[in-house]
C-alpha atoms as a PDB file:
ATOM      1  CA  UNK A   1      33.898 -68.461-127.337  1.00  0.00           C
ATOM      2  CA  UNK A   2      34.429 -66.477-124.336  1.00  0.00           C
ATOM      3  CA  UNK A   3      37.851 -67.257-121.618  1.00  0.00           C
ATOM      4  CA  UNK A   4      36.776 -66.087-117.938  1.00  0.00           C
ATOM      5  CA  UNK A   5      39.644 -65.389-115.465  1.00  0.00           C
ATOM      6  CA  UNK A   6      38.404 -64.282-111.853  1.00  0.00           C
ATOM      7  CA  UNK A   7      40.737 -62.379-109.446  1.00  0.00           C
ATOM      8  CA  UNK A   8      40.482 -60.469-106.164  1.00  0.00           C
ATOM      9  CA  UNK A   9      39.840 -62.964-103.842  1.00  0.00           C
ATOM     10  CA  UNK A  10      41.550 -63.420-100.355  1.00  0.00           C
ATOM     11  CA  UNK A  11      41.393 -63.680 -96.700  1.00  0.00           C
ATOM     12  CA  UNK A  12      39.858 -60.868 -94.752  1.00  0.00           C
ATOM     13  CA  UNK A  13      38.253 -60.587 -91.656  1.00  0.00           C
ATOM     14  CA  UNK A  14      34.396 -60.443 -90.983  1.00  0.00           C
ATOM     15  CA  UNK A  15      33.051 -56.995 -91.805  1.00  0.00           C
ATOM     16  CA  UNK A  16      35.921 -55.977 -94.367  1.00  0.00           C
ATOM     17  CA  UNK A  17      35.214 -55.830 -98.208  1.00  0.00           C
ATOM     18  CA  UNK A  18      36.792 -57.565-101.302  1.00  0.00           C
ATOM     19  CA  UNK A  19      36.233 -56.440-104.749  1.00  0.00           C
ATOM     20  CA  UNK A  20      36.290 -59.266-107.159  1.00  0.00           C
ATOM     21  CA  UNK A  21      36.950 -58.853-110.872  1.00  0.00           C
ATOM     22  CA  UNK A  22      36.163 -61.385-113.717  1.00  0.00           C
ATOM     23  CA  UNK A  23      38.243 -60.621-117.323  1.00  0.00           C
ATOM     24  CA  UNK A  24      36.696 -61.687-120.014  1.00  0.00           C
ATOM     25  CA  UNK A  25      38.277 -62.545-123.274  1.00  0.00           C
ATOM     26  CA  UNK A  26      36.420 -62.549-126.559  1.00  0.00           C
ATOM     27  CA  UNK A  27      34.720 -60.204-128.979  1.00  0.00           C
ATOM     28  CA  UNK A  28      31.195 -61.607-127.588  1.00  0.00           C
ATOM     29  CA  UNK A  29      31.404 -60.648-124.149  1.00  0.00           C
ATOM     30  CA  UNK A  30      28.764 -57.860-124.646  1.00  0.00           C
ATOM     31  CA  UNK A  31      26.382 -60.537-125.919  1.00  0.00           C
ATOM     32  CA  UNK A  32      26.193 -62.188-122.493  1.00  0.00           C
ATOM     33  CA  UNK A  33      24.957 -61.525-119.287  1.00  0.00           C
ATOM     34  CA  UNK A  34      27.007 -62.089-116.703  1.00  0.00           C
ATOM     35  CA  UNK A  35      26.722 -63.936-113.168  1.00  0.00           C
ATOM     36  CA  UNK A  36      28.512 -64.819-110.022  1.00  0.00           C
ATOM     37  CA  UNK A  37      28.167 -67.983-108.165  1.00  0.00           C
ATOM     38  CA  UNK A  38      29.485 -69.557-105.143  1.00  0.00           C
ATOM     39  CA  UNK A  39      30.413 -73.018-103.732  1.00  0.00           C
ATOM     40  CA  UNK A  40      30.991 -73.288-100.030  1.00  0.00           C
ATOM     41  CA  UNK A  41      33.300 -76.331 -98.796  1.00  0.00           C
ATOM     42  CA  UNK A  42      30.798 -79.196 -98.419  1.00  0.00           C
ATOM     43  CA  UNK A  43      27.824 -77.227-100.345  1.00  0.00           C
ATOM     44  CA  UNK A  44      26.039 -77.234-103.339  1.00  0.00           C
ATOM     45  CA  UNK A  45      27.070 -73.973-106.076  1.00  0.00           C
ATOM     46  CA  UNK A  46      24.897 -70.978-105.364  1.00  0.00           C
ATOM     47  CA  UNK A  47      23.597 -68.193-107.026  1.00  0.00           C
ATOM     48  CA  UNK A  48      25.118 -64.576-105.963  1.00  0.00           C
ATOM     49  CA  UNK A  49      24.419 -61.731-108.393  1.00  0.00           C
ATOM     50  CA  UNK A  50      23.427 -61.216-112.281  1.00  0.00           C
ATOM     51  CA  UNK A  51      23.713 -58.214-114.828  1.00  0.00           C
ATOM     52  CA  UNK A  52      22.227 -58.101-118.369  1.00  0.00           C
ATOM     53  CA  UNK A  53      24.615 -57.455-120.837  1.00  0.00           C
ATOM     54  CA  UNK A  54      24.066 -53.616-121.141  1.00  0.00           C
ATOM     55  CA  UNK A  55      24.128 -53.540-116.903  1.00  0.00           C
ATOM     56  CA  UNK A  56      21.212 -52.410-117.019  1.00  0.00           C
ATOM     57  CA  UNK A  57      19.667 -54.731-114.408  1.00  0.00           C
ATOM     58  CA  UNK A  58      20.644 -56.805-111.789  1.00  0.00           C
ATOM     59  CA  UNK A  59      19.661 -58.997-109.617  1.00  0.00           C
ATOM     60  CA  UNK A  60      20.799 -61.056-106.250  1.00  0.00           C
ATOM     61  CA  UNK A  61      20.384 -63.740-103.810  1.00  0.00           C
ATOM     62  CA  UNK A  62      18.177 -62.434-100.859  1.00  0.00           C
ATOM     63  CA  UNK A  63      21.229 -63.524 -98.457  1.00  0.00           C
ATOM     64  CA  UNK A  64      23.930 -60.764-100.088  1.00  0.00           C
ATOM     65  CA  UNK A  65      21.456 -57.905-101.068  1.00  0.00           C
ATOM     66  CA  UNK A  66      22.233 -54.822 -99.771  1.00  0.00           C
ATOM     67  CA  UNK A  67      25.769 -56.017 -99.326  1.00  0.00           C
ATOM     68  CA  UNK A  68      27.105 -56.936-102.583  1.00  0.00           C
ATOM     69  CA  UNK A  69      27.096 -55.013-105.910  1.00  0.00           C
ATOM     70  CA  UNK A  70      27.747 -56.468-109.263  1.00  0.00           C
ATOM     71  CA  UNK A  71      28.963 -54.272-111.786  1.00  0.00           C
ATOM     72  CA  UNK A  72      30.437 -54.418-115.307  1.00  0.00           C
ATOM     73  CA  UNK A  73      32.826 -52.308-118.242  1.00  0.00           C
ATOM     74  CA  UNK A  74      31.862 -53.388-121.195  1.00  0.00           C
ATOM     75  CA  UNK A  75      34.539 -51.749-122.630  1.00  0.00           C
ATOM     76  CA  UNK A  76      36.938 -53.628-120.531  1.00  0.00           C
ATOM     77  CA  UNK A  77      35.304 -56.752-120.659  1.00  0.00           C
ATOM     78  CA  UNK A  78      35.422 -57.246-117.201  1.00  0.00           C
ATOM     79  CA  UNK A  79      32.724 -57.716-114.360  1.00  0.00           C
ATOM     80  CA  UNK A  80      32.942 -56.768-111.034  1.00  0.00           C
ATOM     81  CA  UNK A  81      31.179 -57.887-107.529  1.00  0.00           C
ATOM     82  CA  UNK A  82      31.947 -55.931-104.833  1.00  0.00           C
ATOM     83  CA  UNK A  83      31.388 -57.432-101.419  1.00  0.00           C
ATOM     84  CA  UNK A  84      31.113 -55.466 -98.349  1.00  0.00           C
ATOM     85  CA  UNK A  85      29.658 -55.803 -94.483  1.00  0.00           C
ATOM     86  CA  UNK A  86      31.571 -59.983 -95.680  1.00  0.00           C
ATOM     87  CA  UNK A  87      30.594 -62.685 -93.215  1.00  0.00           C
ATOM     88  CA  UNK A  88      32.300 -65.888 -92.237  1.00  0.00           C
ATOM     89  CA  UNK A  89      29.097 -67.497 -94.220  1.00  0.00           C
ATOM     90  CA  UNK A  90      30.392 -65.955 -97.470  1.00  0.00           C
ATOM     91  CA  UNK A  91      33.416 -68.140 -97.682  1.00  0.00           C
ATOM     92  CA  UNK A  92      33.228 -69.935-101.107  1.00  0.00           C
ATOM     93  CA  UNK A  93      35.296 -70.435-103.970  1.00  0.00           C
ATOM     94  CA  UNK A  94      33.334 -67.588-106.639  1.00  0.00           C
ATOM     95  CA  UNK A  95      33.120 -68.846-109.768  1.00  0.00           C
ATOM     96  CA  UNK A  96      32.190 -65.776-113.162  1.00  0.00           C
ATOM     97  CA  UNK A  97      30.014 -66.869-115.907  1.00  0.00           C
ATOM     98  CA  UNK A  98      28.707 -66.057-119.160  1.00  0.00           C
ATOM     99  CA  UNK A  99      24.966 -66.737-120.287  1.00  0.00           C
ATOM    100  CA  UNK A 100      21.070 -65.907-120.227  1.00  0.00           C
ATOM    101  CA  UNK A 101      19.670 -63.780-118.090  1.00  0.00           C
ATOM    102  CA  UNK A 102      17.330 -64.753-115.167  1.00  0.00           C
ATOM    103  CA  UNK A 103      15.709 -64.110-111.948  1.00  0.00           C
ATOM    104  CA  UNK A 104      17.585 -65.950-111.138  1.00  0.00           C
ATOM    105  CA  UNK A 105      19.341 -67.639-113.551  1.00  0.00           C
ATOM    106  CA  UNK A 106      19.876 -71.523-113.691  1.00  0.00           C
ATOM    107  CA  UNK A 107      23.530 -72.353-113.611  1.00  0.00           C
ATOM    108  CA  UNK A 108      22.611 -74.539-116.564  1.00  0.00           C
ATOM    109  CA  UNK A 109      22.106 -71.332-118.682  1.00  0.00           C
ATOM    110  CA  UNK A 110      25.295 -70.680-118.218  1.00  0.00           C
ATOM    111  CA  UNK A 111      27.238 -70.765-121.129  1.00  0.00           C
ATOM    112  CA  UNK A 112      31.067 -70.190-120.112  1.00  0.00           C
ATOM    113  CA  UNK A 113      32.406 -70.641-116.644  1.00  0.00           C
ATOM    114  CA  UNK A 114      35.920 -69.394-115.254  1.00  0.00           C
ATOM    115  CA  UNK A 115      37.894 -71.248-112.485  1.00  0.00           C
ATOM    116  CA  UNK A 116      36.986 -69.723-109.345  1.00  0.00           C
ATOM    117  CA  UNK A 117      38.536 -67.260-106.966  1.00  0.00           C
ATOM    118  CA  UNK A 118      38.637 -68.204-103.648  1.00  0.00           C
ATOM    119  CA  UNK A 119      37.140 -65.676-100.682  1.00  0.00           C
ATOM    120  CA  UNK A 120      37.714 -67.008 -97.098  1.00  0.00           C
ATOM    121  CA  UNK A 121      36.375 -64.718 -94.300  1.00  0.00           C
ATOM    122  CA  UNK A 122      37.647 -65.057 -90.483  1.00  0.00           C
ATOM    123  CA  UNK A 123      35.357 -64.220 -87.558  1.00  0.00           C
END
């Protein structure tokens, strides 16, 4: 079993950064890859960014590459996704999760979900 908290979002204006974290509890977080998604007010969830469980590889959505890097400390069992050059189209509640690997990867791979962080950017 594996408890995801996310933290680190906020309001900031259109070209800032935000660095969100996702804590993992759990002695089988290094089992897992790891993945953000999005939902957008009115919008389906969305893929963002993966990273196999050794962070070895990653992968993301065509519309945040080059902007946003996901990360992870395995021996913090936390992941990271820092998001720079933000735009207003980036507001979204982000949501962590813990699963399979992919390219990208269903959200039905998914095994463990936290509750969302919400990232709201003005123009």
């Amino acid at each position: 079993q594996v408890q995801l908290v996310e933290s680190g979002g906020g309001l900031v204006q259109a070209g800032g950064s935000l660095r969100l974290s996702c804590a993992a509890s759990g002695r089988t977080f290094t089992r897992y890859a790891m993945a953000w998604f999005r939902q957008a007010p009115g919008k389906e969830r969305e893929f963002v960014a993966t990273i196999t469980w050794s962070g070895g590889s990653t992968y993301y959505a065509d519309s945040v590459k080059g902007r946003f890097t996901i990360s992870r400390d395995n021996a913090k069992n936390t992941v990271y996704l820092q998001m720079n050059s933000l735009k207003p189209e980036d507001t979204a509640v982000y949501y962590c999760a813990a699963g399979s690997y992919g390219q990208p990867p269903p959200s039905y791979g998914m095994l463990y979900w936290g509750k969302g962080t919400l990232v709201t950017v003005s123009s």
